[in-house]
N, C-alpha and C. Protein backbone atom coordinates (compact mmCIF):
# COMPACT_ATOMS: atom_id res chain seq x y z
N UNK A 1 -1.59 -17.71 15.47
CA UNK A 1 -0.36 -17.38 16.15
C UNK A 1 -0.41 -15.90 16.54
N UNK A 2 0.13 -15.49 17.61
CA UNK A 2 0.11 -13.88 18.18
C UNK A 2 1.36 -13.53 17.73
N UNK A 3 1.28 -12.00 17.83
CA UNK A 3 2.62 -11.39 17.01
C UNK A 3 3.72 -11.46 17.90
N UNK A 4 3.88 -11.54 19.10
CA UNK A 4 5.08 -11.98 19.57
C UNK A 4 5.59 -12.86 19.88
N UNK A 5 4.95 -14.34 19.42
CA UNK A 5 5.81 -15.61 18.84
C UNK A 5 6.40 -15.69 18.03
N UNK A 6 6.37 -14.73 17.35
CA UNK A 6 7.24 -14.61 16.04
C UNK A 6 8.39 -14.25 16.40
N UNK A 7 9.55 -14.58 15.33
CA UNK A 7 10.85 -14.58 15.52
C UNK A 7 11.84 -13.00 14.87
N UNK A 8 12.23 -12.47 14.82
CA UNK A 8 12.82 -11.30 13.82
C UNK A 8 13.16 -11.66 12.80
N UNK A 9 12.40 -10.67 11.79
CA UNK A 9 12.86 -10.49 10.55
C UNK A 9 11.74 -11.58 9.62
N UNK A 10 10.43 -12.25 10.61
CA UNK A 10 9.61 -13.37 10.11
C UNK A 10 8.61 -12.64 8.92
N UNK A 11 7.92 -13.22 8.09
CA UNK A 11 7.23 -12.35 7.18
C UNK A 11 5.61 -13.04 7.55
N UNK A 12 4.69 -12.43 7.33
CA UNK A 12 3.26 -12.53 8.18
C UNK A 12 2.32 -11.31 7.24
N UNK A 13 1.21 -12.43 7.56
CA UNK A 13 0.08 -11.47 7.03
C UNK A 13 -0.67 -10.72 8.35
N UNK A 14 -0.87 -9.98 8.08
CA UNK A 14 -2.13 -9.21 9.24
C UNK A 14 -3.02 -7.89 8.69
N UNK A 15 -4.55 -8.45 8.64
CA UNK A 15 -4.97 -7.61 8.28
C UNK A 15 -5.00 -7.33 6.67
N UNK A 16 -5.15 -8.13 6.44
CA UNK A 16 -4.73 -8.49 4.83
C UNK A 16 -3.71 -8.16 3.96
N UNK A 17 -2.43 -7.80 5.25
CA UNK A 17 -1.28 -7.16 4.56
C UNK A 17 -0.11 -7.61 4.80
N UNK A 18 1.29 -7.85 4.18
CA UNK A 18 2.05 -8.46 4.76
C UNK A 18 2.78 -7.50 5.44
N UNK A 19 3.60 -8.11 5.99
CA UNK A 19 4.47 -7.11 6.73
C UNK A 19 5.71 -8.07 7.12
N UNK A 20 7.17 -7.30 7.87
CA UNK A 20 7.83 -8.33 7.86
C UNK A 20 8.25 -7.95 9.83
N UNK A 21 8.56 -8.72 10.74
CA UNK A 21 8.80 -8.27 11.89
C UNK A 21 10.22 -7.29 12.14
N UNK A 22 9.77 -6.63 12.98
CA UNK A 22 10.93 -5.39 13.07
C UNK A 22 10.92 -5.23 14.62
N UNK A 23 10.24 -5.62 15.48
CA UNK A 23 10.74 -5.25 16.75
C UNK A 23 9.56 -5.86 17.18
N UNK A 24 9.46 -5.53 18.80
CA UNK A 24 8.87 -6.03 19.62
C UNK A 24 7.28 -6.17 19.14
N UNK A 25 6.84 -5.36 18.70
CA UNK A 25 5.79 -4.01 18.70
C UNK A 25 5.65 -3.62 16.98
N UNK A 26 6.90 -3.84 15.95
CA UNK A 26 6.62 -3.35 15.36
C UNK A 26 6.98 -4.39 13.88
N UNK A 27 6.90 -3.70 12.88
CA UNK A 27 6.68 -4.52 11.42
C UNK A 27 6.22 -3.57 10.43
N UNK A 28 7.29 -3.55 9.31
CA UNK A 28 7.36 -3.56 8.22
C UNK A 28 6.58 -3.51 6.94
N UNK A 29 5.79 -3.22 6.49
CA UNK A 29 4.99 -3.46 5.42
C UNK A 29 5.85 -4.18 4.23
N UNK A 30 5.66 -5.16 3.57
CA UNK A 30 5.94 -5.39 2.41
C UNK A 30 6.29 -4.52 1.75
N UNK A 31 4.77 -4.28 1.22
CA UNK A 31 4.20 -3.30 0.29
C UNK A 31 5.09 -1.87 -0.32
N UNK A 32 5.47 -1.04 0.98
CA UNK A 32 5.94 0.24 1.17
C UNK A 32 6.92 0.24 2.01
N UNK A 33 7.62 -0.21 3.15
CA UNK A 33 8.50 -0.18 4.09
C UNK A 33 8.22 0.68 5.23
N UNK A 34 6.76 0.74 4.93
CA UNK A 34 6.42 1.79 6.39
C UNK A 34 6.26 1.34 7.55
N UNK A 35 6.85 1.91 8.46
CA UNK A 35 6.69 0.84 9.84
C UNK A 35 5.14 1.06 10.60
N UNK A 36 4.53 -0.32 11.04
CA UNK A 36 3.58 -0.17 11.59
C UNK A 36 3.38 -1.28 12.96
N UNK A 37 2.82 -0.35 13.75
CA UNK A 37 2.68 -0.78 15.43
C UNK A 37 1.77 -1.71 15.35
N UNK A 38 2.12 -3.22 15.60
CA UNK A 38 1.70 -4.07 15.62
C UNK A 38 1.10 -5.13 17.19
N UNK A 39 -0.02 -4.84 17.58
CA UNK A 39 -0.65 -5.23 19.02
C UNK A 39 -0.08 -6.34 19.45
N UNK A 40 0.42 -6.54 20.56
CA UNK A 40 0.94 -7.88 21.24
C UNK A 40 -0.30 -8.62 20.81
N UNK A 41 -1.41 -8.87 21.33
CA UNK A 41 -2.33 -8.97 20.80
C UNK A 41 -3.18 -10.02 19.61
N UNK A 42 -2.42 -9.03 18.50
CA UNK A 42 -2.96 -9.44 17.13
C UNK A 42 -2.72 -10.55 16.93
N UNK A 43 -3.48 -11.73 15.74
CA UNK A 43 -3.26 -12.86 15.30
C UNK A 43 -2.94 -12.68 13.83
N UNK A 44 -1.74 -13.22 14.02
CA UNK A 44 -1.41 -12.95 12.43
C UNK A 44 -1.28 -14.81 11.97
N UNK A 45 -1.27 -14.48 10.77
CA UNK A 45 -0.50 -15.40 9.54
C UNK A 45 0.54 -15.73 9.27
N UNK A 46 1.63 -16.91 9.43
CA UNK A 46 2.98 -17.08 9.67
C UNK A 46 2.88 -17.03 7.91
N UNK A 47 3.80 -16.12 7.36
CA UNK A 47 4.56 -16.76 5.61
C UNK A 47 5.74 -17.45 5.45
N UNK A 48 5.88 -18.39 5.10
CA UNK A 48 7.48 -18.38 4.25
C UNK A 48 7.83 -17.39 3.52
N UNK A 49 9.35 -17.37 3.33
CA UNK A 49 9.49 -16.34 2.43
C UNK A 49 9.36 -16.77 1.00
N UNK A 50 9.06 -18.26 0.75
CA UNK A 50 8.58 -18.17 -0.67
C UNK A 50 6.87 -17.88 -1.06
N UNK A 51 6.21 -17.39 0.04
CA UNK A 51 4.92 -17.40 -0.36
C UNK A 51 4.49 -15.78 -0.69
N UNK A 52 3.91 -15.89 -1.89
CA UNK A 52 3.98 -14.55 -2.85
C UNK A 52 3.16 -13.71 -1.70
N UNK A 53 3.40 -12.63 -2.06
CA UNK A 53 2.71 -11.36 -1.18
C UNK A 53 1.00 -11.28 -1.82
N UNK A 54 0.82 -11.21 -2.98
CA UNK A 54 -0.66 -10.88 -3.21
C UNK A 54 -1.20 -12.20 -2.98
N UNK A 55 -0.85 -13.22 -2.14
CA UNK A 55 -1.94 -14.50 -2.29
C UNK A 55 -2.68 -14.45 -1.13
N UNK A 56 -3.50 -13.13 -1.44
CA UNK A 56 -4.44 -12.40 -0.22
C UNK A 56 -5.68 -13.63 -0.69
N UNK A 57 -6.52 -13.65 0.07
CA UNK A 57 -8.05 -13.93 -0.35
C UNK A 57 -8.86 -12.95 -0.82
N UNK A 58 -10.00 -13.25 -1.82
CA UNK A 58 -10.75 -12.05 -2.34
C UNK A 58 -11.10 -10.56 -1.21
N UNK A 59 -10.84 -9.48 -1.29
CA UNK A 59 -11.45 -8.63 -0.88
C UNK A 59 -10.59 -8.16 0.29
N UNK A 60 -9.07 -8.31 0.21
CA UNK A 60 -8.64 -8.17 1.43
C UNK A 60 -7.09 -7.80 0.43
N UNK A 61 -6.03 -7.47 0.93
CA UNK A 61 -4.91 -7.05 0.44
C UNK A 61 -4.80 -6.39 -1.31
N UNK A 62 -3.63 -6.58 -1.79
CA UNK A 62 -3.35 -6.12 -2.99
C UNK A 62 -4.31 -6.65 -4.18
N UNK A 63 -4.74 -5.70 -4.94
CA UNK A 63 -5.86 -6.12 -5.91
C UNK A 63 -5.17 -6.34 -7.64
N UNK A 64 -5.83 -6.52 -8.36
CA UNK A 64 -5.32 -6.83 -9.51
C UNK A 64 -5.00 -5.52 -9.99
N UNK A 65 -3.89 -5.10 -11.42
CA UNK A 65 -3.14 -4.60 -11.11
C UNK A 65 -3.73 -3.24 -12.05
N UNK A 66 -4.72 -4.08 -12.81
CA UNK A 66 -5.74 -3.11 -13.90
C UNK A 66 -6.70 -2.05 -12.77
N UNK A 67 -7.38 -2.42 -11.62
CA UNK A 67 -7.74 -2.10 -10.96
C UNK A 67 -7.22 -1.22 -10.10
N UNK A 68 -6.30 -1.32 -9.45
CA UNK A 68 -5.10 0.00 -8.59
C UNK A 68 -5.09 1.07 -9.95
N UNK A 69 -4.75 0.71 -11.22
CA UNK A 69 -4.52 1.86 -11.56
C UNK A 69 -5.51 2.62 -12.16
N UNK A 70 -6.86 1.51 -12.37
CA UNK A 70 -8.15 2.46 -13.03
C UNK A 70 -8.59 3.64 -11.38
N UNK A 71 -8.53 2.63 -10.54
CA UNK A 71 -8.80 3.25 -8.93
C UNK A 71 -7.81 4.75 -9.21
N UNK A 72 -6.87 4.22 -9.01
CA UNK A 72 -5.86 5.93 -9.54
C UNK A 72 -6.34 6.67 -10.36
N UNK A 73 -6.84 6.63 -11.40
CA UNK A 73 -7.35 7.47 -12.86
C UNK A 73 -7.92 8.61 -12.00
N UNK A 74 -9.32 7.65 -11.50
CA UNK A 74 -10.37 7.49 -10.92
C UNK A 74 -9.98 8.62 -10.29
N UNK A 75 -9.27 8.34 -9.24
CA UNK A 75 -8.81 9.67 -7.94
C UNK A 75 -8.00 10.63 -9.01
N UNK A 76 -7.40 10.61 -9.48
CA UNK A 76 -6.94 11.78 -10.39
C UNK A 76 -7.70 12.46 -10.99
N UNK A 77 -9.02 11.85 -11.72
CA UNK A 77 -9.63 12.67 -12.40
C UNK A 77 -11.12 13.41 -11.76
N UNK A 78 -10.88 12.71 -10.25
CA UNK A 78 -11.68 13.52 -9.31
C UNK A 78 -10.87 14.86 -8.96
N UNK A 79 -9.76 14.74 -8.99
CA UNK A 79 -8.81 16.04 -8.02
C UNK A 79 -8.67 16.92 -9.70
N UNK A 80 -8.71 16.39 -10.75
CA UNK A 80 -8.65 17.33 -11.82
C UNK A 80 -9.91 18.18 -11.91
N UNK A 81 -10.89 17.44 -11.46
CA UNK A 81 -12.19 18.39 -12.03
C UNK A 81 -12.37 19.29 -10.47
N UNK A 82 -11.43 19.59 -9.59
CA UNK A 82 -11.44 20.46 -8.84
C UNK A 82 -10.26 21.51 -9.40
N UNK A 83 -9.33 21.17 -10.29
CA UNK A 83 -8.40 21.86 -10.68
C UNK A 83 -9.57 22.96 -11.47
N UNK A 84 -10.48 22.50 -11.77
CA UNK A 84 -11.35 22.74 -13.16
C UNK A 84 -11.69 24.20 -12.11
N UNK A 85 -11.71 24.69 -11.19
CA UNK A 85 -12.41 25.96 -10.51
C UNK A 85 -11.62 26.85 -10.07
N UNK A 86 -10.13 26.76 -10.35
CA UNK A 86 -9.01 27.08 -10.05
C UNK A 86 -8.96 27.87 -11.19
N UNK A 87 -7.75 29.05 -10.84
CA UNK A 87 -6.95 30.35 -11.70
C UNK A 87 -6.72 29.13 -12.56
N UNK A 88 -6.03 29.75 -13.91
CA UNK A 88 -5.85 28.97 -15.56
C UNK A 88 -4.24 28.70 -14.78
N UNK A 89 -3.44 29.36 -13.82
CA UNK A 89 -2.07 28.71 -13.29
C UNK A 89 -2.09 27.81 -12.50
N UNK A 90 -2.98 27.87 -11.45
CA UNK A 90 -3.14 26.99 -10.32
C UNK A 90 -3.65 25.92 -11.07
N UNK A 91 -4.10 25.62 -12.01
CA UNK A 91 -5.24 24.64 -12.49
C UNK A 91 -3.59 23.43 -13.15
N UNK A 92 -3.32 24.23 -13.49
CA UNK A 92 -1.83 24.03 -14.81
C UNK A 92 -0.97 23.04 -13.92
N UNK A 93 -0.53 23.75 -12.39
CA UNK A 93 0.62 23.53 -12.13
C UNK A 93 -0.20 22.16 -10.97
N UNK A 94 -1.57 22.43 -10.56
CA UNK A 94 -1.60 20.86 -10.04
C UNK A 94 -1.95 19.33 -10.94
N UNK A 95 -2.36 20.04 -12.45
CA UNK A 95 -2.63 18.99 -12.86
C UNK A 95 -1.02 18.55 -13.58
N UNK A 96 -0.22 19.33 -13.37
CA UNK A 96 1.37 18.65 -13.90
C UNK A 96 1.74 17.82 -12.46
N UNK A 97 1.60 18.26 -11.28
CA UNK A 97 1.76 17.71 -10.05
C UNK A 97 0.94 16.79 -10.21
N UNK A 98 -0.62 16.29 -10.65
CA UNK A 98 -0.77 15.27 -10.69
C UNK A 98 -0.86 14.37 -11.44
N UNK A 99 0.15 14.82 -12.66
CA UNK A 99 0.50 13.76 -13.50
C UNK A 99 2.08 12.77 -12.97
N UNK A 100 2.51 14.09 -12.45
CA UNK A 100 4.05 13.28 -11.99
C UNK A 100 3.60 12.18 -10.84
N UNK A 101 2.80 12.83 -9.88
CA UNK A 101 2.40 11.68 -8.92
C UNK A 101 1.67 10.27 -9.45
N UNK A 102 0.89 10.64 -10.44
CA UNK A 102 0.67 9.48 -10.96
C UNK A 102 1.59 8.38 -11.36
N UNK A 103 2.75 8.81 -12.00
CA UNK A 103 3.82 8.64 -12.37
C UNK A 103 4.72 7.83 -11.43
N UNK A 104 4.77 8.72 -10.26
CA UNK A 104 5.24 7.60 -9.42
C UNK A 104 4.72 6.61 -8.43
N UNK A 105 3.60 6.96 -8.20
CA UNK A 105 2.93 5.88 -7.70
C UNK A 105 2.85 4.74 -8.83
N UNK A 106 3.05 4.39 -9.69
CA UNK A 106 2.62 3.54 -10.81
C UNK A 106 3.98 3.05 -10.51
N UNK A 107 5.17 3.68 -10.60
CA UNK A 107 6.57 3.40 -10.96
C UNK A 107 7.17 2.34 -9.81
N UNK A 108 6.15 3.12 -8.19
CA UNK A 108 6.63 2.57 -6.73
C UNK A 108 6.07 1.35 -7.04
N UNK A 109 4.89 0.87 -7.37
CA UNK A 109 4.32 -0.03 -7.20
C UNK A 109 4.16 -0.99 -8.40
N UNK A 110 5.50 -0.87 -9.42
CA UNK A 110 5.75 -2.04 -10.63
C UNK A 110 4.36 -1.89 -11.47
N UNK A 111 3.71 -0.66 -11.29
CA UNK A 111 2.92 -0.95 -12.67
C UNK A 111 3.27 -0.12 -14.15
């Protein structure tokens, strides 16, 4: 199905992501509520609204939930060992900044 057979307000996968329709052109992310420009074009995935958001196929949308957040560690404790070359303040005040962000990214995303 192309994205402008769809009706307003329809929920659809594209791109291994859901999204929900918002205009001509545009749609919703599930995920985040960020709006994204969607190609007359594109072939998406019709959902019901009872069909869960992660029932992506392997290797494509939302991943298991141990994984997003080891992936996070992961990126945190890459941006810490750059804190590691930084003044003893600068070092301080991004690794508290990137504990809070951790914090909420975990919090946005129910883990």
């Amino acid at each position: 199905m192309k994205f402008p057979q769809l009706p307003m307000g329809q929920r659809f996968r594209w791109r291994g992501a859901v999204y929900r329709k918002a205009g001509p052109l545009t749609a919703h992310a599930e995920y985040d509520g960020a709006l994204a420009m969607i190609p007359r074009s594109a072939v998406i995935e019709l959902l019901q609204d009872g069909t869960p958001a992660d029932a992506d196929e392997p290797g494509t949308g939302p991943r298991h939930p141990g994984a997003v957040a080891a992936a996070l560690d992961a990126l945190i404790g890459h941006i810490g060992r750059v804190a590691d070359g930084l003044a003893a303040q600068d070092a301080a005040r991004l690794r508290d900044a990137l504990d809070e962000a951790r914090q909420v990214f975990l919090d946005r995303v129910g883990l």
